[in-house]
PDB file of N, CA and C in Angstrom:
ATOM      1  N   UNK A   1      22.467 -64.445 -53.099  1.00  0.00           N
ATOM      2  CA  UNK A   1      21.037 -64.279 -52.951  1.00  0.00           C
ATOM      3  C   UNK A   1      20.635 -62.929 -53.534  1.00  0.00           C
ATOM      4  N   UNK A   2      19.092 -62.961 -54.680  1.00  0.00           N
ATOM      5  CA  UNK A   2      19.129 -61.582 -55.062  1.00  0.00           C
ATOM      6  C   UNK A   2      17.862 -60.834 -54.454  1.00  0.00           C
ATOM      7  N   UNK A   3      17.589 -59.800 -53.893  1.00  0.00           N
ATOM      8  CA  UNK A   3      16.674 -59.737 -53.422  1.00  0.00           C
ATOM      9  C   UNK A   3      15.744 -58.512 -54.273  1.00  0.00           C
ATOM     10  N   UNK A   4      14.546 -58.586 -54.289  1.00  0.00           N
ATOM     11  CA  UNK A   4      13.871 -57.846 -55.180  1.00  0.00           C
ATOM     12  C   UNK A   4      12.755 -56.668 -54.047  1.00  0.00           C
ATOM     13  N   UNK A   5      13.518 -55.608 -54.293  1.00  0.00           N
ATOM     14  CA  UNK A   5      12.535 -54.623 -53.383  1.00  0.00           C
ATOM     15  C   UNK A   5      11.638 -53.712 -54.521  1.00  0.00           C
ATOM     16  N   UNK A   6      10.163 -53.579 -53.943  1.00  0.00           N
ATOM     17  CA  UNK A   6      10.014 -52.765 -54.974  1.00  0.00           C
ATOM     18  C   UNK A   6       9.468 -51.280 -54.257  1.00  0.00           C
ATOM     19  N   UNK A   7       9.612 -50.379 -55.393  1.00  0.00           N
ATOM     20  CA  UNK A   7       9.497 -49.232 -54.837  1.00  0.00           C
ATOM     21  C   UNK A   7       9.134 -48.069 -55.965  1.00  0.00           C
ATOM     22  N   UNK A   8       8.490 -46.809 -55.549  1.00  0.00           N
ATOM     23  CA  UNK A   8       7.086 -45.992 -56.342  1.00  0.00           C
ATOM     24  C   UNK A   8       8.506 -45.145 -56.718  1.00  0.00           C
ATOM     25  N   UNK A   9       8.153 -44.894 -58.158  1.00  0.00           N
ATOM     26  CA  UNK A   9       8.982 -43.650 -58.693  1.00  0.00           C
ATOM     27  C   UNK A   9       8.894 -42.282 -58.692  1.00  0.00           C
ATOM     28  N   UNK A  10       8.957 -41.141 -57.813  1.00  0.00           N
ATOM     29  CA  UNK A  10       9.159 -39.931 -57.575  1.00  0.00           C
ATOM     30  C   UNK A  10       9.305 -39.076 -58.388  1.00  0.00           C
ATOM     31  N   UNK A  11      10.333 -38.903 -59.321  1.00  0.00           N
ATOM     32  CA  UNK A  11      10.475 -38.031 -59.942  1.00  0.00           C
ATOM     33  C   UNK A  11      11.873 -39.170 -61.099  1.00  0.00           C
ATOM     34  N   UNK A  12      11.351 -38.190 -62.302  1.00  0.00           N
ATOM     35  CA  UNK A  12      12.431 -38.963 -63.228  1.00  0.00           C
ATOM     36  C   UNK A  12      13.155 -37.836 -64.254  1.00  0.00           C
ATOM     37  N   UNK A  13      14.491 -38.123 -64.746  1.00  0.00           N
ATOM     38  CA  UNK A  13      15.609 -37.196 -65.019  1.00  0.00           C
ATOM     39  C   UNK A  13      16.261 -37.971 -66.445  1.00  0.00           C
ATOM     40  N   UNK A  14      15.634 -38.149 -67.318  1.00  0.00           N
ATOM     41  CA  UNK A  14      16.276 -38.705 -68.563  1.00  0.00           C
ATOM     42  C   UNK A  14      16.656 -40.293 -68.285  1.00  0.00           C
ATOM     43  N   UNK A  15      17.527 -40.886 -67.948  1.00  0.00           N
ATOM     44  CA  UNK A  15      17.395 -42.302 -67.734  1.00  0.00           C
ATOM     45  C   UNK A  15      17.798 -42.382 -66.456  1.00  0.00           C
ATOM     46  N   UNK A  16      17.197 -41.503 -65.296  1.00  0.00           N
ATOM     47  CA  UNK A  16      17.616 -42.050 -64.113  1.00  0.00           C
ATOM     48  C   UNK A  16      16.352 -41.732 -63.790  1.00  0.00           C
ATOM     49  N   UNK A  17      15.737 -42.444 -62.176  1.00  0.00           N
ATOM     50  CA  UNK A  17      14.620 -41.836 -61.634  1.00  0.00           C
ATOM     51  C   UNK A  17      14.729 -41.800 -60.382  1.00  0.00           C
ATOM     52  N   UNK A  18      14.361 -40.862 -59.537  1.00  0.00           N
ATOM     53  CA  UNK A  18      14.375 -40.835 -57.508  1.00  0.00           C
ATOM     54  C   UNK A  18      13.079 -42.026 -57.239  1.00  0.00           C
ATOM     55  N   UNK A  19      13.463 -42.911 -56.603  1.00  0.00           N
ATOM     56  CA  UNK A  19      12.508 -44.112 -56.277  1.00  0.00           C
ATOM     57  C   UNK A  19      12.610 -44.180 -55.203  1.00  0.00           C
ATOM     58  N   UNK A  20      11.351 -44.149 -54.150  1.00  0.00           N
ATOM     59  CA  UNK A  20      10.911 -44.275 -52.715  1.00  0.00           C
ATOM     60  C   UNK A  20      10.553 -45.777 -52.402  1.00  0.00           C
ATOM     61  N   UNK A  21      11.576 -46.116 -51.631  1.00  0.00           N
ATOM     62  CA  UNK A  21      11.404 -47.375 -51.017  1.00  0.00           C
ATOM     63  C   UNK A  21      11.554 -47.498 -49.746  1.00  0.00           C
ATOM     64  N   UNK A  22       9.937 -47.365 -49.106  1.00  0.00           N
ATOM     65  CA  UNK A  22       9.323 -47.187 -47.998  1.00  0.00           C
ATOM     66  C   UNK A  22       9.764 -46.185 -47.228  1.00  0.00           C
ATOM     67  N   UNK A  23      10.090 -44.798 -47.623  1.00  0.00           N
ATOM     68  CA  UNK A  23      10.890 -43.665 -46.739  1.00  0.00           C
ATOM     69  C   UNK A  23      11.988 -42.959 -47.167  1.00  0.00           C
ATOM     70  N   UNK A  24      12.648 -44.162 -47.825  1.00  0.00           N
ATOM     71  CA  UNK A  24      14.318 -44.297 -48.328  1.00  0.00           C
ATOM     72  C   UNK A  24      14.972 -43.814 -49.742  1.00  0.00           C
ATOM     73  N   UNK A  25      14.876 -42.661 -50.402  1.00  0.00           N
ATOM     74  CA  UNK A  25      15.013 -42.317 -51.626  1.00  0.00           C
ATOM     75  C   UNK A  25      16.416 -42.724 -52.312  1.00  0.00           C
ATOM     76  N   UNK A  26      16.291 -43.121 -52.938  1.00  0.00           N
ATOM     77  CA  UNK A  26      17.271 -43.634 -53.747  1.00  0.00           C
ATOM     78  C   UNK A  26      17.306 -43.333 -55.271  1.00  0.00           C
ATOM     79  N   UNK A  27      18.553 -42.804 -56.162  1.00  0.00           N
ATOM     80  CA  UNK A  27      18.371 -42.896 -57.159  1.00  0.00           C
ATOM     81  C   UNK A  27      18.594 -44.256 -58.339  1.00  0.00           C
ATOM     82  N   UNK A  28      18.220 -44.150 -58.986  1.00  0.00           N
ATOM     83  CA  UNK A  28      18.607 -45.566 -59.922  1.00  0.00           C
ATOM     84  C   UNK A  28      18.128 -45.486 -61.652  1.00  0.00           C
ATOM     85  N   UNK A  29      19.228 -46.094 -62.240  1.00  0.00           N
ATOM     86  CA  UNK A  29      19.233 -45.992 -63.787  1.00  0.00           C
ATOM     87  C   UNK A  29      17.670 -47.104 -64.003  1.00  0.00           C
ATOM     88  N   UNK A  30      16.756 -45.911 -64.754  1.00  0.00           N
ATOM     89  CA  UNK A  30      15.304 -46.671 -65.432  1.00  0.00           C
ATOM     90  C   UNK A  30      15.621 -47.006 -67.338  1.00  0.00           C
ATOM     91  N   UNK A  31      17.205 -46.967 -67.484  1.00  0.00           N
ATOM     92  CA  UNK A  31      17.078 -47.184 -69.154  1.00  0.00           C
ATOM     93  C   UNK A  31      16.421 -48.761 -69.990  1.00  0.00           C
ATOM     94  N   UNK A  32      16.603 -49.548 -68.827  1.00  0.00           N
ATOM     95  CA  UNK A  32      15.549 -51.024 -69.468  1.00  0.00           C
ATOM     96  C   UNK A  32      14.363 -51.095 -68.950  1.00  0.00           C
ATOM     97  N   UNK A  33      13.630 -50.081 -68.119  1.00  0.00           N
ATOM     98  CA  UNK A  33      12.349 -50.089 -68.139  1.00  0.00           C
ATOM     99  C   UNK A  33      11.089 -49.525 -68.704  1.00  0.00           C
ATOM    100  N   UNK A  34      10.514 -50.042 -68.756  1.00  0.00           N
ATOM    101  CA  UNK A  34       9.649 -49.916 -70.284  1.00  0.00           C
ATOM    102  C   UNK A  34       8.525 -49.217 -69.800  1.00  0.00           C
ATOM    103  N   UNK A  35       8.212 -47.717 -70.605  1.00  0.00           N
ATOM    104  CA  UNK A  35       7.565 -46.555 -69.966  1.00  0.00           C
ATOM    105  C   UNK A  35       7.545 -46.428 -68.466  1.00  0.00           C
ATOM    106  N   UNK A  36       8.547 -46.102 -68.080  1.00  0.00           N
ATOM    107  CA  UNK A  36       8.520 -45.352 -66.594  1.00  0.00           C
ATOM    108  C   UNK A  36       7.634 -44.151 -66.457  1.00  0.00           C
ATOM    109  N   UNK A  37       6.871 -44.017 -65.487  1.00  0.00           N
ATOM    110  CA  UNK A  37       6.093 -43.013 -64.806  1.00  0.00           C
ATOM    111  C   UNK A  37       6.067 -42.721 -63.742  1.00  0.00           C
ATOM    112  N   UNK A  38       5.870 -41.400 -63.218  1.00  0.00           N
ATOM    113  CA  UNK A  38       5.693 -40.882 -61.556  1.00  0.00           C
ATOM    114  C   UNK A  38       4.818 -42.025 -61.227  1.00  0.00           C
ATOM    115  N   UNK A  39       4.826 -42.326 -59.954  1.00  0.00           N
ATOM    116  CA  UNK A  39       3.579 -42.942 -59.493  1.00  0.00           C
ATOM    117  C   UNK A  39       3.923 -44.567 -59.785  1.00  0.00           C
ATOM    118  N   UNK A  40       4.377 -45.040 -60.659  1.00  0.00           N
ATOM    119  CA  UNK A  40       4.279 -46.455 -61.087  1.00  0.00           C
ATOM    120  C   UNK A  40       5.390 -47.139 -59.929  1.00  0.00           C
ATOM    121  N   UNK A  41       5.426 -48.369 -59.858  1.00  0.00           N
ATOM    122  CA  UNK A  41       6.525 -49.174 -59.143  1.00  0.00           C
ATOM    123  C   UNK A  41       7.268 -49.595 -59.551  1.00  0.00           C
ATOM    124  N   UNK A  42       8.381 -49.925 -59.685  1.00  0.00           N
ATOM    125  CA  UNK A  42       9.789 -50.662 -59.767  1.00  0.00           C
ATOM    126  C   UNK A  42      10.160 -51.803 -59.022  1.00  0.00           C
ATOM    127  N   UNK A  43      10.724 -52.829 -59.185  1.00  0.00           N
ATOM    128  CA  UNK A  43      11.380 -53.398 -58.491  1.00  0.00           C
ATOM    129  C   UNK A  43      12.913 -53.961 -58.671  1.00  0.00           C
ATOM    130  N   UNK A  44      13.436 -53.449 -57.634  1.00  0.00           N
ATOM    131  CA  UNK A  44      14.853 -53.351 -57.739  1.00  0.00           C
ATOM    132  C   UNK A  44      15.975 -54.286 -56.819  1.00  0.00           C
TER     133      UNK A  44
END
């Protein structure tokens, strides 16, 4: 089962970005997402 959380991007570091999902910071590789920005959402 795959589950899709999504979550606001924080701060970003060349192809990684700190992504807040609901409290929970996590980092994660943004290299197949297409213009990443502070502020925008992800789902992961």
């Amino acid at each position: 089962m795959c589950l899709a959380i999504p979550g606001k991007i924080v701060s970003i570091d060349g192809n990684s970005a700190l992504v807040d999902f609901d409290g929970i910071e996590q980092k994660i590789i943004i290299a197949l997402v297409l213009n990443p920005e502070v502020g925008k959402y992800v789902i992961v």
